[in-house]
Protein backbone atom coordinates (compact mmCIF):
# COMPACT_ATOMS: atom_id res chain seq x y z
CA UNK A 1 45.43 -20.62 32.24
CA UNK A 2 41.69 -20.46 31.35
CA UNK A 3 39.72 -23.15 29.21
CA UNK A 4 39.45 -20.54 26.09
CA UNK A 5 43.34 -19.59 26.21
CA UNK A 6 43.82 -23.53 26.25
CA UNK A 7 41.41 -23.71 22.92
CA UNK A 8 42.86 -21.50 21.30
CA UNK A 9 46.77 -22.44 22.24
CA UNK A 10 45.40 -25.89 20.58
CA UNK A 11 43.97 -24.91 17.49
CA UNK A 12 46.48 -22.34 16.15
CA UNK A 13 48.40 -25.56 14.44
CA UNK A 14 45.46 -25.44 12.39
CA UNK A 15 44.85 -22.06 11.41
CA UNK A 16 48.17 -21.58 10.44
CA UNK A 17 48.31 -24.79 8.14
CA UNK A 18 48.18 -23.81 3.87
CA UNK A 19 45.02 -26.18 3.46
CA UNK A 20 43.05 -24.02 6.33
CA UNK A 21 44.93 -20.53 4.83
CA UNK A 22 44.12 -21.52 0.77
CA UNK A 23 40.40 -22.81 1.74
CA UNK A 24 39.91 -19.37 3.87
CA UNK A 25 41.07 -17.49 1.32
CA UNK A 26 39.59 -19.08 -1.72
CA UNK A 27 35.71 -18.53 0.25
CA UNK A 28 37.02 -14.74 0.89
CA UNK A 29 38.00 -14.19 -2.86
CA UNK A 30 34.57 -15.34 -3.70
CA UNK A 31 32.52 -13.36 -1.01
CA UNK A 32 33.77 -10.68 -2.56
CA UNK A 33 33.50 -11.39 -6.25
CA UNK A 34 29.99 -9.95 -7.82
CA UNK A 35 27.64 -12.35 -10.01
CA UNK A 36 28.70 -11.96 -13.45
CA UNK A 37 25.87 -13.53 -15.65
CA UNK A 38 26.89 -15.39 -18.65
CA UNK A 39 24.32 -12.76 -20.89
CA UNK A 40 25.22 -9.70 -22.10
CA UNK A 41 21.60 -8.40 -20.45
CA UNK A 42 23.38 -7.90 -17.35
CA UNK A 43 26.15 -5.26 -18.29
CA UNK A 44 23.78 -3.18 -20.46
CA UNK A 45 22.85 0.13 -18.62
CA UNK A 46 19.80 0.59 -16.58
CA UNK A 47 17.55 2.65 -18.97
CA UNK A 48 17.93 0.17 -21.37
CA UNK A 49 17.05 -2.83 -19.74
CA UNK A 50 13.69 -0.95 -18.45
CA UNK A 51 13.21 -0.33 -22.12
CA UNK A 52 13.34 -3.85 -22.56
CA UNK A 53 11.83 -5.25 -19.71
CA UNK A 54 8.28 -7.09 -19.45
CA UNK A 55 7.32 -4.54 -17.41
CA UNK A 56 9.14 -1.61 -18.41
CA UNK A 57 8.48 1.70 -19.78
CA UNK A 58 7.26 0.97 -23.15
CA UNK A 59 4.23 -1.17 -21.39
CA UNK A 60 0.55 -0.75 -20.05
CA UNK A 61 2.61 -2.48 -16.87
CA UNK A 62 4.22 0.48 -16.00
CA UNK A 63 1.57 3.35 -17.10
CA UNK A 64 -1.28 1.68 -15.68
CA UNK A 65 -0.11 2.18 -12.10
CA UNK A 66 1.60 5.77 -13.12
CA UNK A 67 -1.96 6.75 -13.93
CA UNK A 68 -3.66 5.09 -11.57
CA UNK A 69 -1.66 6.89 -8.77
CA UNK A 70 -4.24 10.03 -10.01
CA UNK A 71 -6.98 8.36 -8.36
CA UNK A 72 -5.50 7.69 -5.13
CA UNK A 73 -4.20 11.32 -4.76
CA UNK A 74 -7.52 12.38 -5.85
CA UNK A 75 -8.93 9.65 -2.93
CA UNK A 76 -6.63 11.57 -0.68
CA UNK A 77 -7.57 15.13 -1.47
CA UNK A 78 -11.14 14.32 -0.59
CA UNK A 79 -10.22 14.12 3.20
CA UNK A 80 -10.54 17.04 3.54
CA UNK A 81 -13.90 17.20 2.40
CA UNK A 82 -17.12 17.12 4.56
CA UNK A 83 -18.22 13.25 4.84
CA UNK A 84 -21.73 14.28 4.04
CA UNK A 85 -20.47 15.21 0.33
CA UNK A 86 -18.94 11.90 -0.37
CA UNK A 87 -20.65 9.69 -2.53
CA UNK A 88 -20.67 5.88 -0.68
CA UNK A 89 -21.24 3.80 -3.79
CA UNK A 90 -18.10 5.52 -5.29
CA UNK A 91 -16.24 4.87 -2.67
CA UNK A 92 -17.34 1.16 -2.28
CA UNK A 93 -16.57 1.05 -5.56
CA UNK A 94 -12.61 2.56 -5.00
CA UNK A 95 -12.62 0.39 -2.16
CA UNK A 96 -13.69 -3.03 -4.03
CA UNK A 97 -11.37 -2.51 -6.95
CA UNK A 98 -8.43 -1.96 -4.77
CA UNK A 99 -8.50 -4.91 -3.14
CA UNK A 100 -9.58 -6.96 -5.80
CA UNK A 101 -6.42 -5.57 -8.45
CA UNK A 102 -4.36 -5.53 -5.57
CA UNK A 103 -4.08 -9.50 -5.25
CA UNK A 104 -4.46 -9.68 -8.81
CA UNK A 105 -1.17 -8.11 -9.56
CA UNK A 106 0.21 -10.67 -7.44
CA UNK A 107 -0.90 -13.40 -8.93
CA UNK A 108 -0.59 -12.45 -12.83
CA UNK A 109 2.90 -13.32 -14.69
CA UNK A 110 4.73 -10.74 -14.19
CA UNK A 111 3.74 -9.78 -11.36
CA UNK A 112 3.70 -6.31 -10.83
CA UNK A 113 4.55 -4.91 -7.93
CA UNK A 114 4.22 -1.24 -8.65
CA UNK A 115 0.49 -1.69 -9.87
CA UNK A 116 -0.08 -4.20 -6.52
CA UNK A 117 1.16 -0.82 -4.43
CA UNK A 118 -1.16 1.61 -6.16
CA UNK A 119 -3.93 -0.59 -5.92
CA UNK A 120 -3.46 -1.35 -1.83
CA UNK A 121 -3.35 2.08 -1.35
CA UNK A 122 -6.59 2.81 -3.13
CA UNK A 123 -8.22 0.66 -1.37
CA UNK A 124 -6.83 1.64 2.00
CA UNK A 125 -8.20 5.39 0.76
CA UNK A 126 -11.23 3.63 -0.15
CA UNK A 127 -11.81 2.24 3.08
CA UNK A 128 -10.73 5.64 5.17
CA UNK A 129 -13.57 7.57 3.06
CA UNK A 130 -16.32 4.52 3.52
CA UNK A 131 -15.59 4.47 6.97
CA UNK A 132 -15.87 8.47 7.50
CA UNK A 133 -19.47 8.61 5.37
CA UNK A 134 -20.33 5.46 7.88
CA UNK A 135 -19.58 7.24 10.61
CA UNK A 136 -21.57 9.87 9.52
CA UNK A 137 -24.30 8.51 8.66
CA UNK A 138 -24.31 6.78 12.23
CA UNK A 139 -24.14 10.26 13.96
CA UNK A 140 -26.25 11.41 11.83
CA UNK A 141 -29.25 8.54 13.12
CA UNK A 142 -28.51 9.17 16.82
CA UNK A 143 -28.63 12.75 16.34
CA UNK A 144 -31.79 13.10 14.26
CA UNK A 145 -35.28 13.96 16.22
CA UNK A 146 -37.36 11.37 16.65
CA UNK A 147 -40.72 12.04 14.14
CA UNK A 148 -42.87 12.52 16.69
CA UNK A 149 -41.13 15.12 18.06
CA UNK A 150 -41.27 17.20 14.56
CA UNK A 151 -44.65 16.43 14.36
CA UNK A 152 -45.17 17.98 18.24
CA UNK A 153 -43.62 21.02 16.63
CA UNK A 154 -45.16 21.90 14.02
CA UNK A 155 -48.53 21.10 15.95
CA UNK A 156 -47.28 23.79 18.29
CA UNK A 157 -46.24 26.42 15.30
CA UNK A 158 -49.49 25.95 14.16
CA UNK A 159 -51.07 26.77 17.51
CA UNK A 160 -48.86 29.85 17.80
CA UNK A 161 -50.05 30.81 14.60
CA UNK A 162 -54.01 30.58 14.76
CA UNK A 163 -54.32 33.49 16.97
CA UNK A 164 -52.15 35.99 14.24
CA UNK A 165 -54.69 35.08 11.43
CA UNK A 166 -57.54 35.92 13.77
């Protein structure tokens, strides 16, 4: 007979004792059992207690981050656009107050979650869009001609030009 068939031989005495069978059944009964709060908040229905809630509908808490969602979508939008059209200080700007009103939210009582999400994603837009005029502007340096070399050119335009006005 193996070790485990020996174990379990043993202990079935145990199992099949009322202490083990009440105690196993008493920890099943509550498993199963829901909280039941002692206030009446907790059985009123849902639209009601975000009525009532600190940060519910009836507060900036709520609207503030409805609204704000405008901004990111608008952030979003302007992906598409060419990064020489973007404006960087705007962006910076997005970008800055973002972050900043995204740890904010976190630390104010309440603490509002849905504003902290609006906010991180603003300034994860923000940063996208500062990154793309960066770029930009980087390809933008290497690609430029030196200002001796315009200067060479227009030396030579005006060289190819003195022999038409004679």
């Amino acid at each position: 007979m193996s070790p485990a068939n020996t174990i379990f031989r043993a202990s079935r005495p145990m199992f099949r004792s009322s202490q083990f069978r009440s105690a196993f059944r008493r920890a099943a009964d509550n498993a199963n059992r829901r909280f039941q709060s002692t206030t009446a908040d907790a059985q009123e229905p849902f639209l009601k207690r975000m009525w009532n809630s600190p940060v519910g509908v009836k507060t900036v808490h709520f609207w503030a981050p409805v609204m704000k969602w405008a901004l990111v979508l608008a952030g979003i939008s302007d992906f598409a656009r060419p990064a020489d059209k973007l404006s960087l200080t705007q962006n910076l700007a997005l970008t800055s107050t973002g972050l900043i009103w995204t740890r904010w939210c976190l630390i104010i009582k309440p603490k509002n979650y849905l504003l902290a999400a609006v906010n991180f994603f603003l300034g994860l837009v923000g940063i996208v869009q500062v990154t793309r005029i960066a770029m930009y502007h980087q390809s933008q340096k290497k690609s430029a001609p030196s200002t001796s070399a315009v200067e060479e050119v227009k030396e030579d335009v005006k060289d190819a030009l003195k022999p038409v006005k004679a």
